[in-house]
C-alpha atoms as a PDB file:
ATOM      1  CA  UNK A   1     108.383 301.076 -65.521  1.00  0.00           C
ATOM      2  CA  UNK A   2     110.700 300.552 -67.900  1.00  0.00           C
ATOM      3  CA  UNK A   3     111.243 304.269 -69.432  1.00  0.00           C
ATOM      4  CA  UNK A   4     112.336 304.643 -65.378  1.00  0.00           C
ATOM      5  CA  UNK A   5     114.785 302.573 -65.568  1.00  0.00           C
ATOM      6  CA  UNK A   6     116.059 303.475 -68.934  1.00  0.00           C
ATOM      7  CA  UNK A   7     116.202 307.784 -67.101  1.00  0.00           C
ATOM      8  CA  UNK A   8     117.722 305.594 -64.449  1.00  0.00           C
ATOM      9  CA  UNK A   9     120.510 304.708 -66.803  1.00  0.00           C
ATOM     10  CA  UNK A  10     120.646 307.700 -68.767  1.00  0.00           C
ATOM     11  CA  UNK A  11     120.823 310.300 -65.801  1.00  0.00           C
ATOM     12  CA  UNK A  12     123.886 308.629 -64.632  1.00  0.00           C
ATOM     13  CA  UNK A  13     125.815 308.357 -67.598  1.00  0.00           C
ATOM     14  CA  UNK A  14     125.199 312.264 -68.358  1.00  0.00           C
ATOM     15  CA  UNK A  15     125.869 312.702 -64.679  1.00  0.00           C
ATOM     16  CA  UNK A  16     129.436 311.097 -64.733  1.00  0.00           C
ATOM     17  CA  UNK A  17     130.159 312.935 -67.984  1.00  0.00           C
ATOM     18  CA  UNK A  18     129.384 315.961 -66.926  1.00  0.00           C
ATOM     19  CA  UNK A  19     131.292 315.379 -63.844  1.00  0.00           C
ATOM     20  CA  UNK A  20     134.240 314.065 -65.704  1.00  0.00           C
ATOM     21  CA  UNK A  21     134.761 317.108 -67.979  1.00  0.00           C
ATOM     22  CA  UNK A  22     134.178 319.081 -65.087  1.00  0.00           C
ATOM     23  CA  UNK A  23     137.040 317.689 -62.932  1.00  0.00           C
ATOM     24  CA  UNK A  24     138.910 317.846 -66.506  1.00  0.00           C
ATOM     25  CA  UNK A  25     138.591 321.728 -66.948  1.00  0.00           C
ATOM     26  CA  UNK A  26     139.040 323.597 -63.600  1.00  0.00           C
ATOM     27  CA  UNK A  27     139.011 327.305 -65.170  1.00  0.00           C
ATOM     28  CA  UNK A  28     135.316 326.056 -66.020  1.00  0.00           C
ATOM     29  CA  UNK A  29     134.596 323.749 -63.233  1.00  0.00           C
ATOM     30  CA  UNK A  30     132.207 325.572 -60.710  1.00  0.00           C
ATOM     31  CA  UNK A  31     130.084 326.182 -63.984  1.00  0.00           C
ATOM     32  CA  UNK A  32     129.872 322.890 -65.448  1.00  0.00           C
ATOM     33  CA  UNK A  33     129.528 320.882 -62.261  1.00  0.00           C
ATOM     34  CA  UNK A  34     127.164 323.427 -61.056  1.00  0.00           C
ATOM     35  CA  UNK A  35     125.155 322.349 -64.551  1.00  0.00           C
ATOM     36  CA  UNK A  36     125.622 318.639 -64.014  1.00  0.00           C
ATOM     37  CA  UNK A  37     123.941 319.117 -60.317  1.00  0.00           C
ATOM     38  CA  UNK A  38     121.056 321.710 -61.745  1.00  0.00           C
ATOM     39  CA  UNK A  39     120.426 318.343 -63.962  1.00  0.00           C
ATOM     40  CA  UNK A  40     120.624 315.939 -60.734  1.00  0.00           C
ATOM     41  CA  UNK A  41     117.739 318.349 -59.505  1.00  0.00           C
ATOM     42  CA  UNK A  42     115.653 317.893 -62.363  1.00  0.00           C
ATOM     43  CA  UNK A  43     115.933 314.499 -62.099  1.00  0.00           C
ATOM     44  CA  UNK A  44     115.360 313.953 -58.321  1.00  0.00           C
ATOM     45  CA  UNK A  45     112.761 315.889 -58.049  1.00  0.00           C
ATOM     46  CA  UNK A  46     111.101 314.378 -61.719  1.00  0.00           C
ATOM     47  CA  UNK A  47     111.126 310.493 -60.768  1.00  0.00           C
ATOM     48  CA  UNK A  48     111.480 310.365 -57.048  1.00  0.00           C
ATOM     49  CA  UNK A  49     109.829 311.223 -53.751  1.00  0.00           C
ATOM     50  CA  UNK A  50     112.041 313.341 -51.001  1.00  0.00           C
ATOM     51  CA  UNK A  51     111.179 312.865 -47.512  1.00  0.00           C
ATOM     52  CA  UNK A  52     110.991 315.184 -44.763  1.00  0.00           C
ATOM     53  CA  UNK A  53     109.371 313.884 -41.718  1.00  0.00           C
ATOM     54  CA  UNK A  54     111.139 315.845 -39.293  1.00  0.00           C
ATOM     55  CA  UNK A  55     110.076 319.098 -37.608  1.00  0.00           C
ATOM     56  CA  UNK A  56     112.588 321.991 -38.107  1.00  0.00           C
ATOM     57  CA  UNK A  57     113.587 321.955 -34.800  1.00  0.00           C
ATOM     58  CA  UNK A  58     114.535 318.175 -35.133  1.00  0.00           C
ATOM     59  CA  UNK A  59     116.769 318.277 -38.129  1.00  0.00           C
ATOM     60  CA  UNK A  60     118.500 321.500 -36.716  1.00  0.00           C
ATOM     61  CA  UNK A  61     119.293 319.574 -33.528  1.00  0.00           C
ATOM     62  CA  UNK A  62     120.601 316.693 -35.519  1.00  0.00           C
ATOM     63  CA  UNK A  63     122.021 318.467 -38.468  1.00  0.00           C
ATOM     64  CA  UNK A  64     124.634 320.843 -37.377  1.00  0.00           C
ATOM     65  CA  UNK A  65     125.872 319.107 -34.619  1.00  0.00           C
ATOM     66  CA  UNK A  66     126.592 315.760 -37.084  1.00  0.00           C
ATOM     67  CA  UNK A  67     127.926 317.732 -39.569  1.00  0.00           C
ATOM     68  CA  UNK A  68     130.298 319.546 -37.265  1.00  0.00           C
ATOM     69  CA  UNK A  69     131.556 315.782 -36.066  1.00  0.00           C
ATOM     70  CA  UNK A  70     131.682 314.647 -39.801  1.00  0.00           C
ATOM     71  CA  UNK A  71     134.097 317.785 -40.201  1.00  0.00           C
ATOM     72  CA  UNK A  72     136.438 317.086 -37.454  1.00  0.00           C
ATOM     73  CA  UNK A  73     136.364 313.193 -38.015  1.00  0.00           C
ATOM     74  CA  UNK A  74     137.526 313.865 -42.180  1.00  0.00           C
ATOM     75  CA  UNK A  75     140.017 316.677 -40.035  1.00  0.00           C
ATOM     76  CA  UNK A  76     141.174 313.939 -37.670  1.00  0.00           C
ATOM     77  CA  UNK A  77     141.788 311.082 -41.164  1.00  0.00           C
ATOM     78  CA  UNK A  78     143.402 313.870 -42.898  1.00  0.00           C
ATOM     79  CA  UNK A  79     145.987 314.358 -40.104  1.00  0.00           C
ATOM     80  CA  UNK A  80     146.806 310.443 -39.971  1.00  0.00           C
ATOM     81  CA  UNK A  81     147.605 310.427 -43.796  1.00  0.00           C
ATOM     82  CA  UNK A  82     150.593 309.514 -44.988  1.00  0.00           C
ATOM     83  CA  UNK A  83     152.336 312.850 -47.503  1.00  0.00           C
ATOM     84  CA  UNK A  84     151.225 311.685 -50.501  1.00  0.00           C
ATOM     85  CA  UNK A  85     147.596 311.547 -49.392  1.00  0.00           C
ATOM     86  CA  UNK A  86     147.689 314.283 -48.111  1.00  0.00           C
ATOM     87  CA  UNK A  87     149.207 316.067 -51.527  1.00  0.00           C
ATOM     88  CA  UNK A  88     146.640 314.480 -53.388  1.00  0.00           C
ATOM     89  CA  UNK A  89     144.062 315.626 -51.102  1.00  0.00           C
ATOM     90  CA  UNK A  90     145.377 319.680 -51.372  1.00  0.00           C
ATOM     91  CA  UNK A  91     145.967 319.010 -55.043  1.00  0.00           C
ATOM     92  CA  UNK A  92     142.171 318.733 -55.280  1.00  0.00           C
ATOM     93  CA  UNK A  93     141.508 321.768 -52.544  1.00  0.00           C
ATOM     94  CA  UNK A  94     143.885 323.645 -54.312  1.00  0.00           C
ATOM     95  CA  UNK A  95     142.316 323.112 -58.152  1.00  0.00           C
ATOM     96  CA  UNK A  96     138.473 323.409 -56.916  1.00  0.00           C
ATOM     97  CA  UNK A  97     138.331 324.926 -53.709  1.00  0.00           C
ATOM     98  CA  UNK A  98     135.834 328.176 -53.898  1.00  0.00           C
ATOM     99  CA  UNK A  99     137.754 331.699 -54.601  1.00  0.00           C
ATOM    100  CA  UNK A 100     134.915 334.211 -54.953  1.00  0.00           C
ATOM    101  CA  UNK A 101     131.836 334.871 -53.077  1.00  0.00           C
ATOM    102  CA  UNK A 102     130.060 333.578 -55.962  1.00  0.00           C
ATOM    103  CA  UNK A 103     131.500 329.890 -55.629  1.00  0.00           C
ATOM    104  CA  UNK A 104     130.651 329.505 -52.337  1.00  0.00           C
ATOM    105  CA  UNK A 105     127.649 330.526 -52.773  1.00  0.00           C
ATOM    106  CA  UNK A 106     127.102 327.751 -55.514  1.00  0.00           C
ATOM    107  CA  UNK A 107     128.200 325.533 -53.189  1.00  0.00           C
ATOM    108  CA  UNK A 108     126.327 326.357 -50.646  1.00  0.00           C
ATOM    109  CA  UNK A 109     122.782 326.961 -52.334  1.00  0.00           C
ATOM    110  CA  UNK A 110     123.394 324.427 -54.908  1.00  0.00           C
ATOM    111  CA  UNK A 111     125.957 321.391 -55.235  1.00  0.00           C
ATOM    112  CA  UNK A 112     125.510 319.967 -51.452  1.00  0.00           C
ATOM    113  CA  UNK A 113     121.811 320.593 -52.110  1.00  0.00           C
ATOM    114  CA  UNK A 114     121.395 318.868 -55.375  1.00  0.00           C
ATOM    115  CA  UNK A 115     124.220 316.319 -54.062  1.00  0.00           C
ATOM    116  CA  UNK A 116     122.197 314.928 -51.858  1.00  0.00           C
ATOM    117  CA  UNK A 117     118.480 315.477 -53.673  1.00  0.00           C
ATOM    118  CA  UNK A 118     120.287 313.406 -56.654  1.00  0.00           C
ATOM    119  CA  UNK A 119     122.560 310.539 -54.688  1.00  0.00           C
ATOM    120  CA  UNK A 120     120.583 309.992 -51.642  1.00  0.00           C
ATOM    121  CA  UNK A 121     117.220 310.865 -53.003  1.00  0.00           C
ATOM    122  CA  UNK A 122     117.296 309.471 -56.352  1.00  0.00           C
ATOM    123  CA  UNK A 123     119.896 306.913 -57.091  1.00  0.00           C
ATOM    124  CA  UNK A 124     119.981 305.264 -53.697  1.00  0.00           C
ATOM    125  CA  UNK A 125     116.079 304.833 -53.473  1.00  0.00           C
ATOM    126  CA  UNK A 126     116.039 303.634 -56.450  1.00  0.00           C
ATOM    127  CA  UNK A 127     118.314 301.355 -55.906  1.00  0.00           C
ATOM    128  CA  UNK A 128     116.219 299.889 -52.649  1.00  0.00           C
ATOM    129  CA  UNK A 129     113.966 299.214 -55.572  1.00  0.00           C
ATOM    130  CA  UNK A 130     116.996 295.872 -56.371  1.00  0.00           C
ATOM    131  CA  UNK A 131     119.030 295.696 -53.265  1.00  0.00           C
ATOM    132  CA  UNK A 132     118.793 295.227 -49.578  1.00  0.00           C
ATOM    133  CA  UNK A 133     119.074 299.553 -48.203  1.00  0.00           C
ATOM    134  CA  UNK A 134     122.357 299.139 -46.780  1.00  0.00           C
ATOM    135  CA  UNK A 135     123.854 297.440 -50.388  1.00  0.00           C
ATOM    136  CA  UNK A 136     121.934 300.263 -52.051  1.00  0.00           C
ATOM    137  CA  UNK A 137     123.561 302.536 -50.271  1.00  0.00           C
ATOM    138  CA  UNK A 138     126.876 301.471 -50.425  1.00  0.00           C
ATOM    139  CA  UNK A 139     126.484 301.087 -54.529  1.00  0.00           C
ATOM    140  CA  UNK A 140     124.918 304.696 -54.440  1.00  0.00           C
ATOM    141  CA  UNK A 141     127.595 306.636 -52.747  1.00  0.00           C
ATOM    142  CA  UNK A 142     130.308 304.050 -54.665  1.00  0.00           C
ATOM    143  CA  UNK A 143     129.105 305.475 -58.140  1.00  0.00           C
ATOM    144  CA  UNK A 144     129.404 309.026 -56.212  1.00  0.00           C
ATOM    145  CA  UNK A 145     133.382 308.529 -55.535  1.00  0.00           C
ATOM    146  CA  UNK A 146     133.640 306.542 -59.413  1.00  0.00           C
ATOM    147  CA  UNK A 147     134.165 309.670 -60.867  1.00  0.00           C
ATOM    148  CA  UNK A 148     136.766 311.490 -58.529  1.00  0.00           C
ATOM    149  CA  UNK A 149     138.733 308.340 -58.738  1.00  0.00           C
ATOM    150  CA  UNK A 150     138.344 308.349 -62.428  1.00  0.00           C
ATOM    151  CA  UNK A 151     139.765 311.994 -62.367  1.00  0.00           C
ATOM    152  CA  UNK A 152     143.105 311.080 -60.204  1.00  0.00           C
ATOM    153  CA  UNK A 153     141.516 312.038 -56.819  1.00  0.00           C
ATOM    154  CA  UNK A 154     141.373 309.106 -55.143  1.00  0.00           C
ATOM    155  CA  UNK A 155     141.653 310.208 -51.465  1.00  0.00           C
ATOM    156  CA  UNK A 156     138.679 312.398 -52.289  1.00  0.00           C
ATOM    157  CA  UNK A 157     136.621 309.840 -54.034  1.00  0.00           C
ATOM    158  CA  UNK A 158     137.231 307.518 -51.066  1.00  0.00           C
ATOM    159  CA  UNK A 159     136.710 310.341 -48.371  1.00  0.00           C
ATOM    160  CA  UNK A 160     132.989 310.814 -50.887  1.00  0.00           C
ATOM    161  CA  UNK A 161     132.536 307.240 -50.886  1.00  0.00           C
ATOM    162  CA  UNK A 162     132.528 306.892 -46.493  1.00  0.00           C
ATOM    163  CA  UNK A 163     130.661 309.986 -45.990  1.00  0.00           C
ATOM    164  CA  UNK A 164     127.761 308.799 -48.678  1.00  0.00           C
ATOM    165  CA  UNK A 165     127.598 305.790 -46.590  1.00  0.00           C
ATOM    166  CA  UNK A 166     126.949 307.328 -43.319  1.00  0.00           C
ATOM    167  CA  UNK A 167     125.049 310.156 -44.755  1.00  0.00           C
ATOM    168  CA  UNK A 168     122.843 307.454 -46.710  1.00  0.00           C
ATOM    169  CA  UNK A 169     121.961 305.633 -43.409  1.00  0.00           C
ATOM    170  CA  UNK A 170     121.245 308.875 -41.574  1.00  0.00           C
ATOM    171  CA  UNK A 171     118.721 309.710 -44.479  1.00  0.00           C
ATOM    172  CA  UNK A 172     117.355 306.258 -43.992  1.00  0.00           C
ATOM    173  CA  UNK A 173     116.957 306.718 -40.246  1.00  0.00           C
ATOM    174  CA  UNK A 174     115.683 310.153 -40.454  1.00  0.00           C
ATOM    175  CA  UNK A 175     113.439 310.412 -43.474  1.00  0.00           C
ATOM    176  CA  UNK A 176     114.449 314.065 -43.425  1.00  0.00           C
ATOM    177  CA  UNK A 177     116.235 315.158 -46.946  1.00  0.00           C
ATOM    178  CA  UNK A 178     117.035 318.359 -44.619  1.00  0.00           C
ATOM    179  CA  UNK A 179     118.915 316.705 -42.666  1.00  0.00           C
ATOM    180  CA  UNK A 180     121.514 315.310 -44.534  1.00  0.00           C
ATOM    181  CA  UNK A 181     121.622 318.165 -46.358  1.00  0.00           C
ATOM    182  CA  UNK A 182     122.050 320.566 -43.322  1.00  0.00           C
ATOM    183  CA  UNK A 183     125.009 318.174 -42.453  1.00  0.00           C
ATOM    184  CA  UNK A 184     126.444 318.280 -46.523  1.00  0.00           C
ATOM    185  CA  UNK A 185     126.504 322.198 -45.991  1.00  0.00           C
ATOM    186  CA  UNK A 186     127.627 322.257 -42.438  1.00  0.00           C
ATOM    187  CA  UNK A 187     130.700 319.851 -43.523  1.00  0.00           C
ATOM    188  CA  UNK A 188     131.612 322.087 -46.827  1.00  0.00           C
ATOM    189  CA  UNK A 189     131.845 325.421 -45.024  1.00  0.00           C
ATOM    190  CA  UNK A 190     133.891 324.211 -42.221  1.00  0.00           C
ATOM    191  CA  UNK A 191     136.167 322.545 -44.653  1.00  0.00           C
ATOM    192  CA  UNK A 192     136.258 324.778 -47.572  1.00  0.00           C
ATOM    193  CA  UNK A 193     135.294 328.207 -45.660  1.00  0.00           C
ATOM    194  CA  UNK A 194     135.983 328.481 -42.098  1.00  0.00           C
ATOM    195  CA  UNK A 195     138.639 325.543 -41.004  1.00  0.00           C
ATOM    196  CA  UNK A 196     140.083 324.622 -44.289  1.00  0.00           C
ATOM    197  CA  UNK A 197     142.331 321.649 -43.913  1.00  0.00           C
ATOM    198  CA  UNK A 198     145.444 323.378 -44.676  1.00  0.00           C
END
């Protein structure tokens, strides 16, 4: 139990490192962060158990419709910011925002999947482990948003912090990892491919 707790530790510091220098080097940033998330998959799917208790149909009918309201509601926040928000906001779009076919397809396939296999599926169940599930969620999608604030995006990291926290309790109603996932990717093509915010 405790060499759990010690990968516990140990996959989050080399998770907010990795993070960090990616956020620090945006000519190399849809590698390295792509790296960092490759090792949030190896980790999620090493010391914890997924679920998936929904049928396909289920988690379609939930999925894409909640991630198509989680788009317009992060639209709808974006359009009440004040200007320097919103600069700080499209100062991150603009720096890490996919350019090639390639990147989106990273993000696609990749980040929101191992996103949500690592935060959700790893760090917040084991954090149920210690805390009450709605203070393990909230500490979960907190040490999501630590390292965009860290970085100067702090309109980001609190946009990541909200959206953990209602994508945390829909994994804990659902059981369905596909789900939330579904709902990750449905929210980062509408706002990075389709309806970007500016």
């Amino acid at each position: 139990m405790r060499r759990y707790h010690v990968i516990f530790v140990l996959s989050l510091l080399a998770v907010f490192a990795l993070m960090t220098v990616s956020f620090q080097n945006p000519p190399l940033f849809w590698y390295t962060y792509t790296f960092s998330m490759l090792l949030c998959v190896a980790f999620s799917k090493t010391f914890s158990e997924v679920f998936d208790e929904l049928s396909t149909t289920k988690y379609l009918l939930l999925g894409i419709p909640s991630g198509v309201i989680g788009y317009f509601l992060i639209l709808g926040i974006y359009e009440l910011l004040p200007q320097q928000a919103t600069t700080n906001v499209q100062q991150f779009l603009t720096q890490f925002s996919p350019q090639s076919l390639f990147e989106y397809v990273l993000l696609i396939l990749i980040i929101a999947v191992a996103e949500e296999l690592y935060w959700r599926g790893f760090v917040q169940q084991y954090l149920k482990q210690f805390l009450r599930t709605t203070l393990a969620i909230i500490v979960a999608s907190l040490a999501f948003a630590i390292p965009l604030m860290l970085n100067g995006f702090y309109m980001p990291s609190i946009a990541a912090f909200f959206s953990g926290i209602v994508i945390g309790f829909i994994y804990e109603r659902t059981k369905s990892m596909p789900v939330i996932i579904l709902i990750h990717i449905v929210i980062v093509t509408l706002l990075f491919l389709l309806l970007p915010l500016y």
